[in-house]
Protein backbone atom coordinates (compact mmCIF):
# COMPACT_ATOMS: atom_id res chain seq x y z
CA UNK A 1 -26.21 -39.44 5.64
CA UNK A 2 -25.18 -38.38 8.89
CA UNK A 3 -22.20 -36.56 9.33
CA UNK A 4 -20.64 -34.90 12.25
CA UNK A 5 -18.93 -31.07 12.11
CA UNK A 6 -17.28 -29.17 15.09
CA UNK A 7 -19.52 -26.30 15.47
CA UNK A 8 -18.13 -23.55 18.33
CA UNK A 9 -21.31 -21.47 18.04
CA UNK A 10 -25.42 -22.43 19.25
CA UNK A 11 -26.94 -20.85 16.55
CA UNK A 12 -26.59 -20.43 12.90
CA UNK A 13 -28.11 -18.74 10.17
CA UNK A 14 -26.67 -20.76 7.10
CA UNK A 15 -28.74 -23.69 5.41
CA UNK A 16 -25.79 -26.12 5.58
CA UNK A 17 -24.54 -24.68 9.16
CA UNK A 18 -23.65 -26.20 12.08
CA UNK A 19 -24.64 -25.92 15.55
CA UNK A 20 -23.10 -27.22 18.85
CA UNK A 21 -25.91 -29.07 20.97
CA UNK A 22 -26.82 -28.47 24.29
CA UNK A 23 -27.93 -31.18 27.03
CA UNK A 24 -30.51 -29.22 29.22
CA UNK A 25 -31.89 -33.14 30.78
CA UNK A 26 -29.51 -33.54 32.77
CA UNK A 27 -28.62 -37.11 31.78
CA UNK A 28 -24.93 -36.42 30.80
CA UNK A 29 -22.89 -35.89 27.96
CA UNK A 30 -24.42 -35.69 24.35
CA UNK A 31 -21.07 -37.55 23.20
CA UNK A 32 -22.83 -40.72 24.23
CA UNK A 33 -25.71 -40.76 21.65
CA UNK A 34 -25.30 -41.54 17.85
CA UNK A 35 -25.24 -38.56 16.13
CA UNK A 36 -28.55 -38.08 13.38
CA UNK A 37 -28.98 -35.68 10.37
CA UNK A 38 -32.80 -34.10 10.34
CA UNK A 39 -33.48 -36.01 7.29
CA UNK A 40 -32.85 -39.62 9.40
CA UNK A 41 -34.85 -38.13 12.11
CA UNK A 42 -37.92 -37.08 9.58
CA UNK A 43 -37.17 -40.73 8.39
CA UNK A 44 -37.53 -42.12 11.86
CA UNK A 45 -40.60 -39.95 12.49
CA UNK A 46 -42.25 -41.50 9.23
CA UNK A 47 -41.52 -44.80 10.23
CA UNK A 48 -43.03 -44.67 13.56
CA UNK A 49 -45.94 -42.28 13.18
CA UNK A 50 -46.81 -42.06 9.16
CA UNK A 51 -50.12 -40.41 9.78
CA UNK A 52 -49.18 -37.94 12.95
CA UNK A 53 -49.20 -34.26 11.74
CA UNK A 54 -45.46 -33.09 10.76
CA UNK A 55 -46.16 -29.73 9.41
CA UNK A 56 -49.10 -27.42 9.09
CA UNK A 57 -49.03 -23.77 7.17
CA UNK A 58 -51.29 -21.59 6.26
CA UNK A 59 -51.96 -20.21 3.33
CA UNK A 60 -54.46 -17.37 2.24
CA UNK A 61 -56.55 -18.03 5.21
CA UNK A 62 -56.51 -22.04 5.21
CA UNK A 63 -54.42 -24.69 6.65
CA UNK A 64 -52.49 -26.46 4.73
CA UNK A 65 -51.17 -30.27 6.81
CA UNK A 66 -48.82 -32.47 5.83
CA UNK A 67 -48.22 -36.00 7.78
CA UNK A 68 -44.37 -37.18 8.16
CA UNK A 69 -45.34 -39.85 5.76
CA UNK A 70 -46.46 -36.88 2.77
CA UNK A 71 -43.63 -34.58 4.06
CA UNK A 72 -40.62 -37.33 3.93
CA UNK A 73 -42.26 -38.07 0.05
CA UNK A 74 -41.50 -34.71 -1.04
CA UNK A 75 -38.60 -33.71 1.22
């Protein structure tokens, strides 16, 4: 779900926080695109490019990878 919240601040430390966005490309005003949660956009991601590499950790020495298609599964 996508939800919209005021946010004064650019930053925030808090899992459920929110941040006010910033428009460095020059195009305009952020108020003209749809506003999307980071699960839609992993959703998005998953849709468009199952196999491309979404996250990659490692662990004791070896990499651990995860394509948006794994990661949206168990996110």
């Amino acid at each position: 779900m996508n939800v919209v919240q005021f946010s004064p601040g650019l930053t925030t430390f808090l899992p459920d926080g929110a941040v006010r966005l910033r428009d460095s490309s020059g195009q305009g005003s952020l108020t003209t695109v749809p506003p999307l949660s980071v699960p839609s956009l992993l959703r998005q991601a998953a849709e468009r490019n199952p196999d491309g590499l979404a996250l990659a950790v490692k662990r004791d020495g070896e990499w651990m990878k995860w394509n948006y298609e794994q990661y949206n599964k168990v996110s």
